[in-house]
C-alpha atoms as a PDB file:
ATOM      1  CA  UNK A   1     -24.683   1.510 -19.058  1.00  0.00           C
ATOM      2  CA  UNK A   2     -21.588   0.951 -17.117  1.00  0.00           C
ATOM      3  CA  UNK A   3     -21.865   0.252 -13.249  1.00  0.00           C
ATOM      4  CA  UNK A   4     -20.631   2.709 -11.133  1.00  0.00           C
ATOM      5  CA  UNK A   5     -17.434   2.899  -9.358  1.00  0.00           C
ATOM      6  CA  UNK A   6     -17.061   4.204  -5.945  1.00  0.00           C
ATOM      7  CA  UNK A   7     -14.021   3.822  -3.086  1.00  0.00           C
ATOM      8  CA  UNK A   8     -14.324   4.232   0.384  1.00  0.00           C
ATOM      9  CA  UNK A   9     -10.876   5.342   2.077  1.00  0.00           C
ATOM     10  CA  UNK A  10      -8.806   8.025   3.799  1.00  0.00           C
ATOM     11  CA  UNK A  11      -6.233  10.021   2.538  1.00  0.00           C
ATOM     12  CA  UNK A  12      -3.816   8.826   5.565  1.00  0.00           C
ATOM     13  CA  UNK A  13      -4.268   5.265   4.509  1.00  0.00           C
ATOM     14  CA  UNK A  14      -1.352   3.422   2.356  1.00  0.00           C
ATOM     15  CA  UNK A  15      -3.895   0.748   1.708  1.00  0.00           C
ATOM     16  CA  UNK A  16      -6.173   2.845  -0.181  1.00  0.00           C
ATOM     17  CA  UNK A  17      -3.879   4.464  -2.556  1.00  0.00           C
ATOM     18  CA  UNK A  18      -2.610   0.439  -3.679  1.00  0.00           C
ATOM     19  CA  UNK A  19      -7.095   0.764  -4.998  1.00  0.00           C
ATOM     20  CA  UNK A  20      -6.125   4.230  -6.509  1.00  0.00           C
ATOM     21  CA  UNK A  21      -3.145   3.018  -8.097  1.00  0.00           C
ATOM     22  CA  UNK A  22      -4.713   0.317  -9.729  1.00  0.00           C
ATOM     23  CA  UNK A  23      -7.572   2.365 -10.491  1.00  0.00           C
ATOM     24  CA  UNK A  24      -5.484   4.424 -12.616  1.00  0.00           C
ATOM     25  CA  UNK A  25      -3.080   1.835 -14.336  1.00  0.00           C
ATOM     26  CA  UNK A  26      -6.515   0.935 -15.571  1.00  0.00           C
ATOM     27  CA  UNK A  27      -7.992   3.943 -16.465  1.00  0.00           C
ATOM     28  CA  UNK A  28     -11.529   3.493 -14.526  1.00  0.00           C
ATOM     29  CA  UNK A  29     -13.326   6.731 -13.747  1.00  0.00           C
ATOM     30  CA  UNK A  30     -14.673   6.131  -9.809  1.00  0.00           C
ATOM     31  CA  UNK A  31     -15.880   8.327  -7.186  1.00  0.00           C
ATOM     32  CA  UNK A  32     -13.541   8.780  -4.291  1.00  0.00           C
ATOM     33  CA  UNK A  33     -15.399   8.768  -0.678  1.00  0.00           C
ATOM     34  CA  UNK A  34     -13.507  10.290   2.341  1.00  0.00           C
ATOM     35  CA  UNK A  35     -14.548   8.244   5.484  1.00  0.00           C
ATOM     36  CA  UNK A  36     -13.450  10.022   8.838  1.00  0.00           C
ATOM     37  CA  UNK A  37     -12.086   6.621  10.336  1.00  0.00           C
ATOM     38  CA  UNK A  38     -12.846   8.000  13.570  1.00  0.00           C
ATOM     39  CA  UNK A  39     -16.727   7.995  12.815  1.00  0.00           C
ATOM     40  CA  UNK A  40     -17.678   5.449  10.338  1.00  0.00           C
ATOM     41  CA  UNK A  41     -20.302   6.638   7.920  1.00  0.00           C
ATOM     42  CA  UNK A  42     -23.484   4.232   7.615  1.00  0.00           C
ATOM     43  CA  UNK A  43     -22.466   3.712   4.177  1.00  0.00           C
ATOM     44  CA  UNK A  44     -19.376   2.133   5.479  1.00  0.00           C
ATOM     45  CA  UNK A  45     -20.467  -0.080   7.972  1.00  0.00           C
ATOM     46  CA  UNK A  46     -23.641  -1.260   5.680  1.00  0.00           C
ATOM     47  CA  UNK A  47     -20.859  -2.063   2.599  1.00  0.00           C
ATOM     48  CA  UNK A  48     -18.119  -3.545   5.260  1.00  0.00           C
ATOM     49  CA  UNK A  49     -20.238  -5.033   8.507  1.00  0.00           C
ATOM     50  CA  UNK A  50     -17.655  -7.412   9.509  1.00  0.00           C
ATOM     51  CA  UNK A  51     -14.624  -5.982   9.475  1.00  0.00           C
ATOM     52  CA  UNK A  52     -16.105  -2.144   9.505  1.00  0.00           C
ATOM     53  CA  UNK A  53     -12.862  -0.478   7.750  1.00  0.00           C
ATOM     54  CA  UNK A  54     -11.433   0.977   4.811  1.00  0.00           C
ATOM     55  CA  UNK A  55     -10.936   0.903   1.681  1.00  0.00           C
ATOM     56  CA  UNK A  56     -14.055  -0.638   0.088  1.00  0.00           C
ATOM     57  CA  UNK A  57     -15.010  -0.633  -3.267  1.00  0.00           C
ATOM     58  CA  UNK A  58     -18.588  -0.188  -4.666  1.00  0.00           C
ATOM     59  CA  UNK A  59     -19.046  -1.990  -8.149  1.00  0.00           C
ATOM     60  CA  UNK A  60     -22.648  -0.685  -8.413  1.00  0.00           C
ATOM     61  CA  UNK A  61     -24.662  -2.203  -5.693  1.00  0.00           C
ATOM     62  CA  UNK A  62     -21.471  -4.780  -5.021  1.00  0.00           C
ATOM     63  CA  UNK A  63     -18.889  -3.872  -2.189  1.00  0.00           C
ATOM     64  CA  UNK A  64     -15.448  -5.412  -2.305  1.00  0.00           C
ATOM     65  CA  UNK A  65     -13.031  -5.384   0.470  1.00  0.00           C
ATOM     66  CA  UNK A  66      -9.557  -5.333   1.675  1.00  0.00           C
ATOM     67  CA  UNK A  67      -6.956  -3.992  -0.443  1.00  0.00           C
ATOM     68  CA  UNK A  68      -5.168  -6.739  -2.407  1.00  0.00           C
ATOM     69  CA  UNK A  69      -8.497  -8.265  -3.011  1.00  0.00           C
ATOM     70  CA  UNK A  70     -10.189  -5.268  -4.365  1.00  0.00           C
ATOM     71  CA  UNK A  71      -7.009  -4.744  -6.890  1.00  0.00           C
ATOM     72  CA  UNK A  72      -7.219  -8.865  -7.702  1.00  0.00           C
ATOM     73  CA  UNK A  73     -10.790  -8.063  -8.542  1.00  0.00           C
ATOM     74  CA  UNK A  74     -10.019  -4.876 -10.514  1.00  0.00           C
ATOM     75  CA  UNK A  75      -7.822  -7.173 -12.763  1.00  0.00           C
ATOM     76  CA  UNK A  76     -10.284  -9.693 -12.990  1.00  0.00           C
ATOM     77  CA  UNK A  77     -12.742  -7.176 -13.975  1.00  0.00           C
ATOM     78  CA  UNK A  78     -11.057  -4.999 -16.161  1.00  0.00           C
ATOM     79  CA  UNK A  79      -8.207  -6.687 -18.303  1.00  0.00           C
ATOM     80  CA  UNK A  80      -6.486  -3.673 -20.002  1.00  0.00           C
ATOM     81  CA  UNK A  81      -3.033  -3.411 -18.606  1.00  0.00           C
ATOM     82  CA  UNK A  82      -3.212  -6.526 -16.508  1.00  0.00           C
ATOM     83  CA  UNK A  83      -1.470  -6.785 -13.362  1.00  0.00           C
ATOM     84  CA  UNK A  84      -1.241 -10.407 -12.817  1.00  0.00           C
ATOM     85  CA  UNK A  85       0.848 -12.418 -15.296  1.00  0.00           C
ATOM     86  CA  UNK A  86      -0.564 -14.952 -17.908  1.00  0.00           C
ATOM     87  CA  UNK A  87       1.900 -17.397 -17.090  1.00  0.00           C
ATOM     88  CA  UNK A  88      -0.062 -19.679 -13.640  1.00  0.00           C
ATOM     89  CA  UNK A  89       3.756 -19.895 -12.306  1.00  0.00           C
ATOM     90  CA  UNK A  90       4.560 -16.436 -12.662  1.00  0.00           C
ATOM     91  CA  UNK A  91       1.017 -14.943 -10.879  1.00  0.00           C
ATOM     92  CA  UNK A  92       1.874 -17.831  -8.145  1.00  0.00           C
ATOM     93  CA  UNK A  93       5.228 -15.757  -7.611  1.00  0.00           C
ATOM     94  CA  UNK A  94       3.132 -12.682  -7.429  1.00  0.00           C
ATOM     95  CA  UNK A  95       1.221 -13.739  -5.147  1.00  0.00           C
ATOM     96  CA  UNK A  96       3.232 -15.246  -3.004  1.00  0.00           C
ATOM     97  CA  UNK A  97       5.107 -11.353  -3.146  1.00  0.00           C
ATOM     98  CA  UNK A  98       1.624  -9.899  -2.188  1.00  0.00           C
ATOM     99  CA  UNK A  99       1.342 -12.184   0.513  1.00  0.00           C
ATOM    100  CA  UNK A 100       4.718 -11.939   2.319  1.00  0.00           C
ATOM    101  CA  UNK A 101       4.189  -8.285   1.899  1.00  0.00           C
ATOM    102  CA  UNK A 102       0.769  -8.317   4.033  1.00  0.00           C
ATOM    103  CA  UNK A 103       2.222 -10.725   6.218  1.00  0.00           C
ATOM    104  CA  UNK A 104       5.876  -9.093   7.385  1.00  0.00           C
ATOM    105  CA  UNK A 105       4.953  -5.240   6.971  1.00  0.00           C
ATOM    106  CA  UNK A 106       3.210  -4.968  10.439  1.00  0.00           C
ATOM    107  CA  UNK A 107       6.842  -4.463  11.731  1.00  0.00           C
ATOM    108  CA  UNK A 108       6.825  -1.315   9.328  1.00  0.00           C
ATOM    109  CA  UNK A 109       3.687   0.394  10.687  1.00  0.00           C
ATOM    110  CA  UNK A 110       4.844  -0.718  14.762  1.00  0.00           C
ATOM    111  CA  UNK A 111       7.957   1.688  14.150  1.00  0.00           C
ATOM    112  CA  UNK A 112       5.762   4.784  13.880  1.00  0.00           C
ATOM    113  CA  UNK A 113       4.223   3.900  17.982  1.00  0.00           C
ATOM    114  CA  UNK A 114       7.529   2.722  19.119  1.00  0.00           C
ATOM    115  CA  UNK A 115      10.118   3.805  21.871  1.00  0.00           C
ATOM    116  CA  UNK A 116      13.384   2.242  23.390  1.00  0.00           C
ATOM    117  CA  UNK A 117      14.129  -1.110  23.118  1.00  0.00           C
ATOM    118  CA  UNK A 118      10.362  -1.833  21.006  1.00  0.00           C
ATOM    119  CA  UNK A 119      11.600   0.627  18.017  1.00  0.00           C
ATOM    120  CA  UNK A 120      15.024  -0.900  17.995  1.00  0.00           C
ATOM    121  CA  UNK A 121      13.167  -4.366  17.770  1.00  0.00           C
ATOM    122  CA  UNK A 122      11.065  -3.316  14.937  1.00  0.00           C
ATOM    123  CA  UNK A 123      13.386  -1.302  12.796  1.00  0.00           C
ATOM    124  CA  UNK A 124      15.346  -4.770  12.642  1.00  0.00           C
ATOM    125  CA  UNK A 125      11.917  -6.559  11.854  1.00  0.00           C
ATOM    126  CA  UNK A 126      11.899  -4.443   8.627  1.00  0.00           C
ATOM    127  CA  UNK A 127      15.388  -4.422   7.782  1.00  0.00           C
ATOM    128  CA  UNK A 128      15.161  -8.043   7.586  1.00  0.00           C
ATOM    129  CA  UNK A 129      12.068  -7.904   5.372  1.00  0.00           C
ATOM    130  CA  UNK A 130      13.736  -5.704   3.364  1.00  0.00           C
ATOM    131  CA  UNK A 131      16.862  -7.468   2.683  1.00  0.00           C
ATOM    132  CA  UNK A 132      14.514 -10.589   1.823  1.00  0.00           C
ATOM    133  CA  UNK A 133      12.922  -8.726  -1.014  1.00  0.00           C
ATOM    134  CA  UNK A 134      16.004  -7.010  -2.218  1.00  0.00           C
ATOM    135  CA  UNK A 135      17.231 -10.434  -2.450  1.00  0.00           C
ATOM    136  CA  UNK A 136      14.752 -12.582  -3.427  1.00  0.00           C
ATOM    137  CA  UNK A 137      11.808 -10.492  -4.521  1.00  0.00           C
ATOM    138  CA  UNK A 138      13.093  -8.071  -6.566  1.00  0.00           C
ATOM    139  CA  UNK A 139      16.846  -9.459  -7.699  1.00  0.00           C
ATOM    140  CA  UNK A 140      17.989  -7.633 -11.030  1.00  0.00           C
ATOM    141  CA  UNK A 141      14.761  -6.874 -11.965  1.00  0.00           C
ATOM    142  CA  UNK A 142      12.854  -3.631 -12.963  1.00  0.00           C
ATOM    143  CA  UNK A 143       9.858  -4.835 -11.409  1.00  0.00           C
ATOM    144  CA  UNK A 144       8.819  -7.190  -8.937  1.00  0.00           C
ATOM    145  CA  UNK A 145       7.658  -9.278 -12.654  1.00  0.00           C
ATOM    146  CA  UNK A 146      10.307  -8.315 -14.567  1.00  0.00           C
ATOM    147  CA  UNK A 147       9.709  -5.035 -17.286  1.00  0.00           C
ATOM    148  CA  UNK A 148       5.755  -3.971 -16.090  1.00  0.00           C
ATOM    149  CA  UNK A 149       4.515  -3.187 -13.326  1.00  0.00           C
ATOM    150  CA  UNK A 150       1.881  -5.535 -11.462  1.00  0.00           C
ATOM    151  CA  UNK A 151       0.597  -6.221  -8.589  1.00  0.00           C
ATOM    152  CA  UNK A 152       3.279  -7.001  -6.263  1.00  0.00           C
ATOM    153  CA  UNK A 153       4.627  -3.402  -7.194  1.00  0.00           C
ATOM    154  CA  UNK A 154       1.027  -2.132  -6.053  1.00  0.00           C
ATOM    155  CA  UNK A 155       1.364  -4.099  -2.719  1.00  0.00           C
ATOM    156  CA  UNK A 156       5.003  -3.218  -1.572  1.00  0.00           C
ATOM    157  CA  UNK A 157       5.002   0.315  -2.913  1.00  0.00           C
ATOM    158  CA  UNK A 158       2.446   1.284  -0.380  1.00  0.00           C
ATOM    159  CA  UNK A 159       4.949  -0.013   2.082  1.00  0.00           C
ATOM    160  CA  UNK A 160       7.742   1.399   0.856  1.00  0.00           C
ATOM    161  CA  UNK A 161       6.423   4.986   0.675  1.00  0.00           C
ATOM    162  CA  UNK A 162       4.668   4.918   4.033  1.00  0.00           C
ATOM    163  CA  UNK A 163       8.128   3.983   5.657  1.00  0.00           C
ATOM    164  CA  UNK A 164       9.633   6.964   4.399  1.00  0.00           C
ATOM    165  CA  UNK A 165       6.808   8.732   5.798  1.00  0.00           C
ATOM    166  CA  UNK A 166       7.452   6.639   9.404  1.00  0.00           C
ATOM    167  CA  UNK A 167      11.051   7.230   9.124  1.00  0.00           C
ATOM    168  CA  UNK A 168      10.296  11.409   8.792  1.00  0.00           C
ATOM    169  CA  UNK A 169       8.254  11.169  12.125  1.00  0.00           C
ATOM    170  CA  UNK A 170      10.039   8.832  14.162  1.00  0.00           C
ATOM    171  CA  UNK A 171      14.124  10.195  13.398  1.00  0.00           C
ATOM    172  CA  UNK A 172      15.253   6.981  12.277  1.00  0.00           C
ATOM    173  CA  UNK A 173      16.553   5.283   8.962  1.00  0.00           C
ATOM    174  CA  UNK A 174      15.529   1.733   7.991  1.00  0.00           C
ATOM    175  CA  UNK A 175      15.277   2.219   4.404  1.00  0.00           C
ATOM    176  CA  UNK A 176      19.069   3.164   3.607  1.00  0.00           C
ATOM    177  CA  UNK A 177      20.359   3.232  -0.713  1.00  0.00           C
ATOM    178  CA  UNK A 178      23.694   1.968   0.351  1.00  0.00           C
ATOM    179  CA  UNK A 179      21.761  -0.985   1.912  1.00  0.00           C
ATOM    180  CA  UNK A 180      19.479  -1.764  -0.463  1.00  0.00           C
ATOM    181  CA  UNK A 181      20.081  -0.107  -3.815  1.00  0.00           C
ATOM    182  CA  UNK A 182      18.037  -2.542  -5.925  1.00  0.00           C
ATOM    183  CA  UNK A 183      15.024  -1.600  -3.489  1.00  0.00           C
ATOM    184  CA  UNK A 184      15.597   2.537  -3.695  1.00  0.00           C
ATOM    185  CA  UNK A 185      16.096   1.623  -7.716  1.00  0.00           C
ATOM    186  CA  UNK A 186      12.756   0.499  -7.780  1.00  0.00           C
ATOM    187  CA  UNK A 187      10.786   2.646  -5.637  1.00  0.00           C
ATOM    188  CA  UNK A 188      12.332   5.588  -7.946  1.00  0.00           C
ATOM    189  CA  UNK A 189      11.030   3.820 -11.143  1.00  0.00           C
ATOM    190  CA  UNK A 190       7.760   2.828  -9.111  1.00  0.00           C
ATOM    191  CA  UNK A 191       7.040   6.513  -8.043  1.00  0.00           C
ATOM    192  CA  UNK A 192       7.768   7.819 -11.897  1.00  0.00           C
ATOM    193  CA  UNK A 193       4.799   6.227 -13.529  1.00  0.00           C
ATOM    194  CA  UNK A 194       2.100   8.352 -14.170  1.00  0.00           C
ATOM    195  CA  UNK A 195      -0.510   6.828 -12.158  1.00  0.00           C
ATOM    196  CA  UNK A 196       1.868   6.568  -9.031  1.00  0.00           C
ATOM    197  CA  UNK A 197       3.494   9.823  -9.462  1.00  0.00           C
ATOM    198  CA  UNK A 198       0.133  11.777 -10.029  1.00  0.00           C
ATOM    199  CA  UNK A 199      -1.778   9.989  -6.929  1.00  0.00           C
ATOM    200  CA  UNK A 200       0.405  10.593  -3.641  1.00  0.00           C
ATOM    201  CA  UNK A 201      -0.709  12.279  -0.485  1.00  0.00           C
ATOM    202  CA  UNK A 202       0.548  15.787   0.280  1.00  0.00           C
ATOM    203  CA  UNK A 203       3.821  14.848   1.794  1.00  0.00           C
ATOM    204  CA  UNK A 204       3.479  17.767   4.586  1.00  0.00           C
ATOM    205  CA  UNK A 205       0.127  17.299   5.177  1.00  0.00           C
ATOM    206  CA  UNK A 206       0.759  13.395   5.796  1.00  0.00           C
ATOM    207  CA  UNK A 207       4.347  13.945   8.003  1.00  0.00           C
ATOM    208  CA  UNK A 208       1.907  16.429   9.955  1.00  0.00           C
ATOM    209  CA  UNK A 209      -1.043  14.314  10.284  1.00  0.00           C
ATOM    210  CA  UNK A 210       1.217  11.141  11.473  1.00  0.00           C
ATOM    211  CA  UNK A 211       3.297  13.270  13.608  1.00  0.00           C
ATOM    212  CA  UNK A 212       0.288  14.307  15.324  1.00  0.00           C
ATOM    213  CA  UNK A 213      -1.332  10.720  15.420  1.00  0.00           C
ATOM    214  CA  UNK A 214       2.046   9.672  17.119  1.00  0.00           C
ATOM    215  CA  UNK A 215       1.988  11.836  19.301  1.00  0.00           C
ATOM    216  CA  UNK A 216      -1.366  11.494  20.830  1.00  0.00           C
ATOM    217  CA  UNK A 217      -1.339   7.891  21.150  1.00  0.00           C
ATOM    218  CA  UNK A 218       2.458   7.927  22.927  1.00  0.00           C
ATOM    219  CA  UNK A 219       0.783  10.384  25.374  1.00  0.00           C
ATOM    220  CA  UNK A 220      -2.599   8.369  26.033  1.00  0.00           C
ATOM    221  CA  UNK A 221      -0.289   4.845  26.674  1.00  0.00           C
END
């Protein structure tokens, strides 16, 4: 009997829908878990003691954590539709995608708690991430690999979409076609397959919910 599949996120979180997403390019059946961030559940904290947040996933009686390693374990564990190439210089380049991703998008979620001369300072932070991938990530390509889409597609479409989501709250544009046309290609193709397409959050319910996040935390500073 297979083991059981459960994930441990929030609805608000771009991080847990790169688990969904993979989740569904796969075609694993799993229990989804709301956690109220605010108020950790015991199940979270006894599945994620050291870092105590979402998403975590439950392989029967074995939690995994943090997003780009639960979908590197999903692949690992599950090989239909792989995400990672065959080729070791090819899932190098993927990774190496995944990782610039993790490590340049904090400039992306800093835009939706920024004023002044801070949110002028961080919508040029992503615009300069952004012009490296249309560059040198992406380049002609359908995908960040080339035809399918894999896991460096999982990574930066969670970015992308939550920008758009920023960019709603805040009044500004970062992510303009003119400027990066490869990009807006690819988050159009991205956003089209099934899995994607099928497993968004409500976009008014999410504007609202940020809105209101925003807004509470600008007061309280």
């Amino acid at each position: 009997m297979a083991e059981v599949v459960k994930l441990l996120g929030a609805f608000s979180s771009p991080f847990v829908f790169r688990v969904i997403w993979a989740l569904k390019m796969k075609g694993i059946p799993y229990e989804y878990i709301e956690e109220d961030v605010t108020n950790k559940s015991p199940l979270l904290l006894k599945n994620n003691p050291v870092l105590k947040k979402i998403p975590v996933l439950l392989h029967g009686e074995k939690p995994v954590c943090e997003s780009m390693i639960i979908v590197e374990y999903i692949d690992e564990i599950w090989p239909q539709n792989p995400l990672l190439p065959n080729d070791p210089y090819e899932r190098a380049l993927a990774r190496f995608w995944v990782k610039f991703t993790d490590d340049k998008c904090s400039s992306v979620w800093k835009i939706s708690l920024a004023q002044g001369e801070e949110l002028e300072k961080r919508v040029k932070e992503t615009v300069d991430m952004l012009q490296t991938v249309e560059e040198h990530g992406l380049g002609e390509k359908k995908f960040f690999g080339g035809d399918t889409v894999g896991i460096a597609d999982i990574a930066f479409g969670a970015v992308i979409h939550w920008l758009k989501i920023i960019e709603e709250i805040v009044g500004v544009k970062v992510f303009e076609a003119h400027q990066f046309p490869r990009l807006h290609e690819w988050i159009e193709n991205f956003k089209q397959l099934p899995a994607v397409k099928e497993n968004l959050p409500d976009w008014d319910w999410i504007v609202s919910y940020f809105k209101s996040y925003r807004e509470k935390r600008l007061a309280s500073a």
